[in-house]
N, C-alpha and C. Protein backbone atom coordinates (compact mmCIF):
# COMPACT_ATOMS: atom_id res chain seq x y z
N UNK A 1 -16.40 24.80 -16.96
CA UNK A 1 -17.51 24.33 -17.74
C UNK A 1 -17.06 24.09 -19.18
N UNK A 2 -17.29 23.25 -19.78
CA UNK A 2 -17.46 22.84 -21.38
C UNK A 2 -17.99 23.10 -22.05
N UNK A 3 -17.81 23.70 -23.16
CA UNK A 3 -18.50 24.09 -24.55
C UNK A 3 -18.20 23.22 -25.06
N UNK A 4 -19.36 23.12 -26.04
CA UNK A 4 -19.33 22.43 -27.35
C UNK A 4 -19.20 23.69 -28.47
N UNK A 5 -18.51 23.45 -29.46
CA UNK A 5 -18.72 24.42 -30.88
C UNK A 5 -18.85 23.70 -31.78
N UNK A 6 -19.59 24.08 -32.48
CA UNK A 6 -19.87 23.39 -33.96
C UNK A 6 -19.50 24.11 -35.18
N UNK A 7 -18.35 23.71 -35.85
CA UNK A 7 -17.98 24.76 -37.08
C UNK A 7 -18.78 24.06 -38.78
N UNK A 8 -19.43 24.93 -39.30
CA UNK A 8 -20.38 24.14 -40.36
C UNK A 8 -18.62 23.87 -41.53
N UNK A 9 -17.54 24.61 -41.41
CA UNK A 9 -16.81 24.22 -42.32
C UNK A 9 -16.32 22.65 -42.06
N UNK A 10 -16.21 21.18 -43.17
CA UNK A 10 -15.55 20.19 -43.13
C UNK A 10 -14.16 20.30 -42.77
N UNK A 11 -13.65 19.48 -41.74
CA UNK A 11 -12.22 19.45 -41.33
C UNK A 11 -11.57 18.98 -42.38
N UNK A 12 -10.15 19.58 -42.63
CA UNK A 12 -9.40 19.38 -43.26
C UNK A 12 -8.39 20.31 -43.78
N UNK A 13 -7.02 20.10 -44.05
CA UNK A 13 -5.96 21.05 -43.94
C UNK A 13 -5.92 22.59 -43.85
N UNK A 14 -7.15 22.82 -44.87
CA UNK A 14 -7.04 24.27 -45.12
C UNK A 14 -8.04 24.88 -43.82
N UNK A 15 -9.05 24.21 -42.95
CA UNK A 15 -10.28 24.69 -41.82
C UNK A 15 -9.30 24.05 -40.26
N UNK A 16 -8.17 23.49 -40.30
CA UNK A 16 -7.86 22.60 -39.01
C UNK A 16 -7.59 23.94 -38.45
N UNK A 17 -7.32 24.69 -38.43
CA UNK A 17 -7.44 26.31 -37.94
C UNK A 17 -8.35 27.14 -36.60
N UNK A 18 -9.47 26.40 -37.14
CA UNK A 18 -10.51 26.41 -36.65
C UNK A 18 -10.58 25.69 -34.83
N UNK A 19 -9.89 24.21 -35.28
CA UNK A 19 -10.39 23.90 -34.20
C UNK A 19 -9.05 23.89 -33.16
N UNK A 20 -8.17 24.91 -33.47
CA UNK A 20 -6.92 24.42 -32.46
C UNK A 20 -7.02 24.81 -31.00
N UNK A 21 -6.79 24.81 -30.42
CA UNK A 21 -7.13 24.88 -28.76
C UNK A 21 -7.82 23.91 -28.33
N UNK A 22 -8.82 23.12 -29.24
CA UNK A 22 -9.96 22.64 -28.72
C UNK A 22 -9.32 21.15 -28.23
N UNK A 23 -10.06 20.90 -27.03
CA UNK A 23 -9.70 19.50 -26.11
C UNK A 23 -9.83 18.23 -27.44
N UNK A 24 -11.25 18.47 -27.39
CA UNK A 24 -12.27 16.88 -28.29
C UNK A 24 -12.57 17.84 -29.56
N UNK A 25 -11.88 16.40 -30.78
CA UNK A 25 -12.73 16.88 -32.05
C UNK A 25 -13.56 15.83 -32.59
N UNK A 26 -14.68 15.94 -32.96
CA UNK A 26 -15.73 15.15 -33.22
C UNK A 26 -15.45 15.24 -35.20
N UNK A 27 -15.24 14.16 -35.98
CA UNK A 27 -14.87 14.26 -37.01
C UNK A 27 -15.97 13.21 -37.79
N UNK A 28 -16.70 13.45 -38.67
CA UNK A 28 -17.83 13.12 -39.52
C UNK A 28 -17.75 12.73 -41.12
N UNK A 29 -18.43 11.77 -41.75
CA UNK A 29 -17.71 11.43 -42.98
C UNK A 29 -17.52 12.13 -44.40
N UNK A 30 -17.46 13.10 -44.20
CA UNK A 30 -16.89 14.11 -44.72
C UNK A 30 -16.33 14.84 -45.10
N UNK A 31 -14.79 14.52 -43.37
CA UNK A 31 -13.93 15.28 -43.13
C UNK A 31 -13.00 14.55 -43.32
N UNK A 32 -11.48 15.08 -43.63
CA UNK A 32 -10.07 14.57 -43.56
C UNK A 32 -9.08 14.86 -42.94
N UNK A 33 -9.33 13.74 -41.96
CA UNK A 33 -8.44 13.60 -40.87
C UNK A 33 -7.33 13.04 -41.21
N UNK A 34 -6.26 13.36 -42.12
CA UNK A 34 -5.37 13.16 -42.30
C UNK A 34 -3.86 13.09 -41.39
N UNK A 35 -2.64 12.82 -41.60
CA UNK A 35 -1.43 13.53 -40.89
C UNK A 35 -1.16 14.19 -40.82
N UNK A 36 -1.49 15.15 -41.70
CA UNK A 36 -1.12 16.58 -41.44
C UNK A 36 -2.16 17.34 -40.08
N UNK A 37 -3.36 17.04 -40.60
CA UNK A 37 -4.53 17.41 -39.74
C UNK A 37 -4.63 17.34 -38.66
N UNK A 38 -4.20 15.71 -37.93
CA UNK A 38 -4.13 14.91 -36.50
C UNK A 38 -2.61 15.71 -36.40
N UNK A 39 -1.20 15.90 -37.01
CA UNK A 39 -0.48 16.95 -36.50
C UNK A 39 -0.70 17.70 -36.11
N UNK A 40 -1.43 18.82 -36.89
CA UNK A 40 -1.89 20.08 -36.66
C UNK A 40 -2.40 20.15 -35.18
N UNK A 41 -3.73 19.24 -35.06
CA UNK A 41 -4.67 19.04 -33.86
C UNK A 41 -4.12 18.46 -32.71
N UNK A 42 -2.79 17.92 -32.86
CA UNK A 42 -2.25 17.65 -31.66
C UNK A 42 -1.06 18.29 -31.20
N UNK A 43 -0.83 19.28 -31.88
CA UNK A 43 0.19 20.43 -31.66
C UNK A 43 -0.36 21.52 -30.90
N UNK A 44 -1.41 21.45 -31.51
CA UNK A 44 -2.50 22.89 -30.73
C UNK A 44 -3.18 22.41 -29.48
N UNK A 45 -3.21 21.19 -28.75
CA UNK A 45 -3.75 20.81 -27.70
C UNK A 45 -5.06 20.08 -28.10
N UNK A 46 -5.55 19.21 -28.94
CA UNK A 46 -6.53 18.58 -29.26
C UNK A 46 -5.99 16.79 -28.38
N UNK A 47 -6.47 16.56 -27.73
CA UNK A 47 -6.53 15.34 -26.74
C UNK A 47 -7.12 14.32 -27.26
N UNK A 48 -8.11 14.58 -27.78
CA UNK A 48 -9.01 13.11 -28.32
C UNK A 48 -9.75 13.21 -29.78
N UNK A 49 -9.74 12.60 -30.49
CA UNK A 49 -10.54 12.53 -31.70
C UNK A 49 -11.97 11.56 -31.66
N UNK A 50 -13.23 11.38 -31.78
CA UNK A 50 -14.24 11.23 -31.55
C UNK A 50 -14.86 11.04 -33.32
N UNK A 51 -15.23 9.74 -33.80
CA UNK A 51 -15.61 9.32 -34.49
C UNK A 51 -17.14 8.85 -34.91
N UNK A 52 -18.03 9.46 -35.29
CA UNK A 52 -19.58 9.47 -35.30
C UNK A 52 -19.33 9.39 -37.22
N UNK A 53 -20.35 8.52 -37.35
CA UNK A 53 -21.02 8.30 -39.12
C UNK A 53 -19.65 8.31 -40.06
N UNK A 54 -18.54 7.81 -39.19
CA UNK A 54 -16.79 7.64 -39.96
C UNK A 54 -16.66 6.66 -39.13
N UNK A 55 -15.47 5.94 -40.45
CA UNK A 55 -14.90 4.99 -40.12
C UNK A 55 -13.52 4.82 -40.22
N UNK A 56 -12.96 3.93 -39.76
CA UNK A 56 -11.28 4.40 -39.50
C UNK A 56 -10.84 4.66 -41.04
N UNK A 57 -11.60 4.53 -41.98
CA UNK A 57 -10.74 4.76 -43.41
C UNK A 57 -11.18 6.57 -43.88
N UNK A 58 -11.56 7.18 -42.46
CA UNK A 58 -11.77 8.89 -42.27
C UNK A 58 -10.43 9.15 -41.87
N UNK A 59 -10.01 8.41 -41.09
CA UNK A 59 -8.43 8.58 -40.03
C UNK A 59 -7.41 7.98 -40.63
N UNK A 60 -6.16 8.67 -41.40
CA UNK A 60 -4.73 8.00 -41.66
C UNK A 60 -4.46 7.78 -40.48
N UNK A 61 -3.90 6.39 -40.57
CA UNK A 61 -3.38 5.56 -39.57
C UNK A 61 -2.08 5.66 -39.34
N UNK A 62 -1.57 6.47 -40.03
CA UNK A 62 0.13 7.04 -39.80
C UNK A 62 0.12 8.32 -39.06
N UNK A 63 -1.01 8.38 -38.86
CA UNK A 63 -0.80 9.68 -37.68
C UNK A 63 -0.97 9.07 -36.46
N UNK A 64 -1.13 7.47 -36.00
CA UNK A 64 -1.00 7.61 -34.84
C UNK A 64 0.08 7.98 -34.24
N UNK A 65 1.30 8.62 -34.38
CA UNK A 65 1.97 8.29 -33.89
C UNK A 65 1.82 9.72 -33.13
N UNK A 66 1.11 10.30 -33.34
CA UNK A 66 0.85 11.80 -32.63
C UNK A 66 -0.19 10.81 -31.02
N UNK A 67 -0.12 9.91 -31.13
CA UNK A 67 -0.76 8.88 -30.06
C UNK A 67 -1.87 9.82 -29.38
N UNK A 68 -3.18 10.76 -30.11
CA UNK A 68 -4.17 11.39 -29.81
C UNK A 68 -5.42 9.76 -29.56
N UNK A 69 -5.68 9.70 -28.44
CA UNK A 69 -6.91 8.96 -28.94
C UNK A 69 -8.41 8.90 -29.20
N UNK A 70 -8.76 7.67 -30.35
CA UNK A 70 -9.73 8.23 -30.78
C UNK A 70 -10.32 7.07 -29.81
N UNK A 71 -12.17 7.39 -29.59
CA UNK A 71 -13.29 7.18 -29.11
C UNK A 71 -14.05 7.37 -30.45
N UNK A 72 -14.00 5.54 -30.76
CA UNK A 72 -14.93 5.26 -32.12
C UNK A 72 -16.44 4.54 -31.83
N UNK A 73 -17.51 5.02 -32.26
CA UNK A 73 -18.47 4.80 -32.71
C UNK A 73 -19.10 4.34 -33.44
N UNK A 74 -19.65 3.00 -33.87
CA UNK A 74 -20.48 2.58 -35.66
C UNK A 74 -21.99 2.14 -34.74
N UNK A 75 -22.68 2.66 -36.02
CA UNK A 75 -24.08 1.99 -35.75
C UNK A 75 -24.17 1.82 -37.00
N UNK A 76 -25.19 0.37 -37.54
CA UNK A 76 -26.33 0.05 -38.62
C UNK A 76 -27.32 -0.62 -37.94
N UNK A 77 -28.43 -0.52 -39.05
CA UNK A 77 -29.58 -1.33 -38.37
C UNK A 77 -30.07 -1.27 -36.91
N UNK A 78 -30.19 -2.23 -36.30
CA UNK A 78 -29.91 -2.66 -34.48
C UNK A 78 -28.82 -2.16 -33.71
N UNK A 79 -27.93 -2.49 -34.30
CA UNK A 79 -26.61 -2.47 -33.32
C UNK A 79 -25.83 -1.24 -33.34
N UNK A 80 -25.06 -1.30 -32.74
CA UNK A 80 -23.95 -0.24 -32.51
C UNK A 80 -22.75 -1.16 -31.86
N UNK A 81 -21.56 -0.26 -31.63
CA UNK A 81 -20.29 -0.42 -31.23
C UNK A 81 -20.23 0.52 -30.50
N UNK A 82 -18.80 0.43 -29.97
CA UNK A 82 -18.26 1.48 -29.37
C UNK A 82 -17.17 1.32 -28.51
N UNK A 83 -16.01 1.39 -28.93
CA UNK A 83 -14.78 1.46 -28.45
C UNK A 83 -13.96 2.96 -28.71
N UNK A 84 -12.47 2.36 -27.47
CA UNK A 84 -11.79 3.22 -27.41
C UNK A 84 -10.02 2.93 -27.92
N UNK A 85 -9.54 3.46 -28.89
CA UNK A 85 -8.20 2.98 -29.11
C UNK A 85 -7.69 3.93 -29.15
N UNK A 86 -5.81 3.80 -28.20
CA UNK A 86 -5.34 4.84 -28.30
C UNK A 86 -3.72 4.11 -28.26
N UNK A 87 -3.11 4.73 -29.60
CA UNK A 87 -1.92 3.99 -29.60
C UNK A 87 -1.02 3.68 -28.76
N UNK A 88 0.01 2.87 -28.78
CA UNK A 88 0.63 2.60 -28.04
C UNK A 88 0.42 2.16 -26.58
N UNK A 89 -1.04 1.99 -26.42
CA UNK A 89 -1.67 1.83 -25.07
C UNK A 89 -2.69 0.53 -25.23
N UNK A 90 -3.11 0.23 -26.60
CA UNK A 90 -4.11 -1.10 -26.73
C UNK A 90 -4.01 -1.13 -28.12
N UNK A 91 -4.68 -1.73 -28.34
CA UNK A 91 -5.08 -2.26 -29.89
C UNK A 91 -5.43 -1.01 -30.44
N UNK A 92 -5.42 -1.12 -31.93
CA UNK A 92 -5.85 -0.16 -32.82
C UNK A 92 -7.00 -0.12 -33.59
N UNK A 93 -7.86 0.64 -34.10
CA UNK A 93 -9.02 0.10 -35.06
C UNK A 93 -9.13 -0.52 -36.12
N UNK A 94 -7.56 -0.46 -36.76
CA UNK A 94 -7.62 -1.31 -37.93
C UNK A 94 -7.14 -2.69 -37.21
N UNK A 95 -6.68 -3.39 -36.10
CA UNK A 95 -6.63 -4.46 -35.69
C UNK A 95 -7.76 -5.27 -35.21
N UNK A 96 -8.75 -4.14 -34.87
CA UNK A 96 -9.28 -4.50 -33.80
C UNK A 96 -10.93 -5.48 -34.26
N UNK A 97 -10.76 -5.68 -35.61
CA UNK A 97 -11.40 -6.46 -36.99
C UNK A 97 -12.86 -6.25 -36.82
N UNK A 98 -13.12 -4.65 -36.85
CA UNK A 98 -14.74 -4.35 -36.46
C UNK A 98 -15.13 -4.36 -38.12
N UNK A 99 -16.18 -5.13 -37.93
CA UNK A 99 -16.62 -5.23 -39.53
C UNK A 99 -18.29 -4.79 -39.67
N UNK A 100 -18.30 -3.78 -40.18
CA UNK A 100 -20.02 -3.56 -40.60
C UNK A 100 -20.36 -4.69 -41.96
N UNK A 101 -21.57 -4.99 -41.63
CA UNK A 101 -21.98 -6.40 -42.58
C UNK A 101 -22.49 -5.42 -44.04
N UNK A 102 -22.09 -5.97 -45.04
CA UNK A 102 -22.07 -5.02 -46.80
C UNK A 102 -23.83 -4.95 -47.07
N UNK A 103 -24.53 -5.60 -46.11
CA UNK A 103 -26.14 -5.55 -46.58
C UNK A 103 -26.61 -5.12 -45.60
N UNK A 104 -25.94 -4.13 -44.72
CA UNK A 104 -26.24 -3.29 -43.24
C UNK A 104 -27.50 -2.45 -43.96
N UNK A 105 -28.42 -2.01 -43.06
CA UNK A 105 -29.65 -0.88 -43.07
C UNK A 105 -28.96 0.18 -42.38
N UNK A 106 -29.37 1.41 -42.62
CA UNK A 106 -28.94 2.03 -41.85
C UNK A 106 -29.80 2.32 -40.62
N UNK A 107 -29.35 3.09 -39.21
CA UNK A 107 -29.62 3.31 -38.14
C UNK A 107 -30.40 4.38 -38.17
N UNK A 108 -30.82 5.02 -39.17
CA UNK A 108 -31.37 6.48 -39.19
C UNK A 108 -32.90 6.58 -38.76
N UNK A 109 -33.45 5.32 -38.61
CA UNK A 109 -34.94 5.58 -37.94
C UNK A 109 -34.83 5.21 -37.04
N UNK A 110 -33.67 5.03 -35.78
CA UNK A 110 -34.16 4.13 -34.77
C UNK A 110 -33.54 5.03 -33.76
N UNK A 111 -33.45 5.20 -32.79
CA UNK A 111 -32.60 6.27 -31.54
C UNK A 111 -31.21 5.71 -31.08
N UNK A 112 -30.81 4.60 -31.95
CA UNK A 112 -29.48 3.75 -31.94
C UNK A 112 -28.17 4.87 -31.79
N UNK A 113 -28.27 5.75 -32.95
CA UNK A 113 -27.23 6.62 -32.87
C UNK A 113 -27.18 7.85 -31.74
N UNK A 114 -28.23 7.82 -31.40
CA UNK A 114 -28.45 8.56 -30.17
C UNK A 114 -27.85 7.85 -28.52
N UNK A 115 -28.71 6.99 -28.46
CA UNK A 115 -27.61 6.01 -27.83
C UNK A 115 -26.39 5.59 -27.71
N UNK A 116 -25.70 5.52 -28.50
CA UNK A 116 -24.36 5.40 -29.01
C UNK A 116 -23.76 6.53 -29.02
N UNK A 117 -24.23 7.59 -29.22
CA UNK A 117 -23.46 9.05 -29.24
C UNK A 117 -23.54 9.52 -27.79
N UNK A 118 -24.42 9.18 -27.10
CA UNK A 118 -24.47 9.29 -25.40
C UNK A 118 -23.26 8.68 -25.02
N UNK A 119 -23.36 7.28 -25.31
CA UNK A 119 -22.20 6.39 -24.57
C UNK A 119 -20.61 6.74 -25.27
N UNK A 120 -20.66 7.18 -26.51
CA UNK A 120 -19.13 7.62 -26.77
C UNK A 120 -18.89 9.27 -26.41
N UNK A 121 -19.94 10.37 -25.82
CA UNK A 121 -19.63 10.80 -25.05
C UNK A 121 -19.16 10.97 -23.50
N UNK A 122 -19.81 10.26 -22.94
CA UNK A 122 -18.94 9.28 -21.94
C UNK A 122 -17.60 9.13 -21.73
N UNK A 123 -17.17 8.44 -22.90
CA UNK A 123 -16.21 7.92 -22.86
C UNK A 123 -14.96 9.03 -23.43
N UNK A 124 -15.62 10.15 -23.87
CA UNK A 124 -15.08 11.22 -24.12
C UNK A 124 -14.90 12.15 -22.98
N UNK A 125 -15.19 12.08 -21.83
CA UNK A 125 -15.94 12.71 -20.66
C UNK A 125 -14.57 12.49 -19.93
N UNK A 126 -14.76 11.03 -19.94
CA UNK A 126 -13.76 10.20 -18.93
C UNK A 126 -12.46 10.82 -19.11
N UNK A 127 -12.10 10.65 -20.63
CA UNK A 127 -10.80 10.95 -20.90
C UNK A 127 -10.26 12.37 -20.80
N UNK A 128 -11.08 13.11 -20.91
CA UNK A 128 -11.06 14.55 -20.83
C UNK A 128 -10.93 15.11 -19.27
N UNK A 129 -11.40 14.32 -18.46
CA UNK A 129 -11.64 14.37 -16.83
C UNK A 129 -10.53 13.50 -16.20
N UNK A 130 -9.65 13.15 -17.07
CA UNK A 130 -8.61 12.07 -16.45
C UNK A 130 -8.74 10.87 -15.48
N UNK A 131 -9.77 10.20 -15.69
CA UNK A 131 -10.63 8.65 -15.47
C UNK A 131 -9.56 7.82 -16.05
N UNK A 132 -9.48 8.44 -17.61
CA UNK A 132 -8.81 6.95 -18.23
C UNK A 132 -9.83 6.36 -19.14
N UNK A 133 -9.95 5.63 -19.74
CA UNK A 133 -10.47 4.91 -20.99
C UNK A 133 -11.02 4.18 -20.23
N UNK A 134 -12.38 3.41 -20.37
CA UNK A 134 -13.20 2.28 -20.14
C UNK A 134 -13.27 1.36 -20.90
N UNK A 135 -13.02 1.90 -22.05
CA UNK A 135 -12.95 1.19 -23.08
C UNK A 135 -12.03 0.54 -23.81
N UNK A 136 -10.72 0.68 -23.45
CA UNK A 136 -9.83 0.38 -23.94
C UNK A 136 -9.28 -1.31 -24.05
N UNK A 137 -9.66 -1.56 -25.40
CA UNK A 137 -9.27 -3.21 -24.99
C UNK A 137 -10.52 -3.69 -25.33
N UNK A 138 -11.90 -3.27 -25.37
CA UNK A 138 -13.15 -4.01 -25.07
C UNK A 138 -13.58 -2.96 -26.55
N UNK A 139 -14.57 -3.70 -26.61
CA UNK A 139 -15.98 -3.21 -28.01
C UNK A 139 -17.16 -3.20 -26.99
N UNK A 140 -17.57 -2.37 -26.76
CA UNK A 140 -19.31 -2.66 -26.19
C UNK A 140 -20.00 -2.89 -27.78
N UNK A 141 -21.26 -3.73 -27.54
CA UNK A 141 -21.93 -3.80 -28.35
C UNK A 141 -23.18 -4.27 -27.99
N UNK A 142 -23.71 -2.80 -28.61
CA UNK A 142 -25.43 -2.75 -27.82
C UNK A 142 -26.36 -3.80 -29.43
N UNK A 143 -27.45 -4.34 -28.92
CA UNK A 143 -27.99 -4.93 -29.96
C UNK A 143 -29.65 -4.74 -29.54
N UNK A 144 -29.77 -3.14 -30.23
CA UNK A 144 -31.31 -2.67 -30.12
C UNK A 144 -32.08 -3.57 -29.88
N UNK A 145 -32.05 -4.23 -31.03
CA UNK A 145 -33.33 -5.40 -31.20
C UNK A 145 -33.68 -6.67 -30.30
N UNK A 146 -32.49 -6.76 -29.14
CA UNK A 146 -32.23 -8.38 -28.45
C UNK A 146 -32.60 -7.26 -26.85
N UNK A 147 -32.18 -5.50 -27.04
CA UNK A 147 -32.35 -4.33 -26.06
C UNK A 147 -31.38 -5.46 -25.03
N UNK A 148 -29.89 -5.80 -25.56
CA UNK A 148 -28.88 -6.39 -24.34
C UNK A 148 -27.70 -5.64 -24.93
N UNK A 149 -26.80 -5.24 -23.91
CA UNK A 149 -25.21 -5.10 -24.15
C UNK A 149 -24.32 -6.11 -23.96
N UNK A 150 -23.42 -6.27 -25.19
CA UNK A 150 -22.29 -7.28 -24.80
C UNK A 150 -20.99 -7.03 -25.24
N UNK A 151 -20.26 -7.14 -24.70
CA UNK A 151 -18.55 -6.74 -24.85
C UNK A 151 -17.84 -7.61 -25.78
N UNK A 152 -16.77 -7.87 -26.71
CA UNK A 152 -15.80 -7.99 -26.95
C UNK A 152 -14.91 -7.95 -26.48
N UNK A 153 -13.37 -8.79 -26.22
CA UNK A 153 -11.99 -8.00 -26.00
C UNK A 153 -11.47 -8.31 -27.08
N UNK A 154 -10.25 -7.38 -27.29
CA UNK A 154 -9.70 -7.30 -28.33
C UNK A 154 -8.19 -6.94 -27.95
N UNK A 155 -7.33 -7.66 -28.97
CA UNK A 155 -5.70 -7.62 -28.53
C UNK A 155 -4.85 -7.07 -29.51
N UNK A 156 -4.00 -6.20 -28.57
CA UNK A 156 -3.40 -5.58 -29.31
C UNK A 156 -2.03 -6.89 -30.10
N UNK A 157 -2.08 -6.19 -31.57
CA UNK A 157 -1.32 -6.90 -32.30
C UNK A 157 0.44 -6.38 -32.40
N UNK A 158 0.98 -7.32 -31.84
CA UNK A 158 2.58 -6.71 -31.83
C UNK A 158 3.38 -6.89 -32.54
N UNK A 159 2.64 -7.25 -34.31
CA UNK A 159 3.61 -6.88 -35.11
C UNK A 159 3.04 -5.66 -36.07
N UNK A 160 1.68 -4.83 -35.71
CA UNK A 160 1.08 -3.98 -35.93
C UNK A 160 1.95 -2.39 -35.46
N UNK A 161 2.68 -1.82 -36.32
CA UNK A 161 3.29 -0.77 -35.98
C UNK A 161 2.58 0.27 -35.26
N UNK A 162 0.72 0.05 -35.32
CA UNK A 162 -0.01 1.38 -34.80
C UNK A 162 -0.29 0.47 -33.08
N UNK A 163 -0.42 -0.76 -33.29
CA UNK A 163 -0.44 -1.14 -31.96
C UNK A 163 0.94 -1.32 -31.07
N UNK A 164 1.82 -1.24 -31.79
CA UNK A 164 2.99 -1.03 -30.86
C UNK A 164 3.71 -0.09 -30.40
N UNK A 165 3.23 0.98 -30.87
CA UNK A 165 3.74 2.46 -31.18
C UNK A 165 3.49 2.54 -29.81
């Protein structure tokens, strides 16, 4: 069976302590997920990193090479995302040219992030249960307001050192 724990301390060098053993870390915009950190967390057995209300500029991108993958998440307004990148295996998030629009609303009155946090658990599920990524390669993208899902693909870039890794 699976626990969830919730530590109220922000991740980051001096709290990564906290979460070592743990499979999935769920990291929030707050926290610093640095190289040292994604070291730390993938030395101690941390498998996947899980991205809610952060964006890849939460995650140094020179730690992929600890090739942990993350299961990223964005919502504003209507919509949401939701992909899966894991180095050396697909595209990366900084390739993968997900752009929130600069006059976005936020998602905070609508059950969007709820939705979206269902489906990137999922996809956290999978990987943890050895399924494999669903996501890998693709963007789902739910659009509250149209209430349709539609995919993206996305390619990994091979002169991108995090996508070739």
């Amino acid at each position: 069976m699976t626990q969830l724990t919730f530590f109220e301390p922000r991740l980051s060098p001096e709290t990564v302590a906290l979460a070592r053993g743990i499979p999935g870390v769920c990291i929030f915009v707050n926290d610093a997920c640095n190289a040292a950190v994604i070291a730390d967390l993938a030395q101690h057995g941390t498998k996947i990193i899980a991205t809610r209300s952060a964006g890849y500029n939460q995650i140094d991108l020179a730690a992929a090479k600890q090739h942990i993958p993350l299961v990223h998440a964005r919502v504003w307004a209507m919509t949401g995302l939701l992909s899966t990148f894991w180095p050396g295996r697909g595209p990366c998030l900084a390739c993968a040219g997900l752009e929130t629009p600069d006059n976005h609303h936020p998602a905070l009155l609508s059950p969007l992030p709820g939705i979206m946090g269902a489906l990137q658990a999922l996809e956290v599920l999978r990987l943890l249960g050895g399924l494999g990524p669903a996501l890998l390669g693709r963007v789902l993208i739910f659009k509250g307001d149209q209430f349709n899902f539609t995919e993206k693909f996305i390619r990994s870039n091979p002169q991108c050192p995090v996508c070739a890794a």
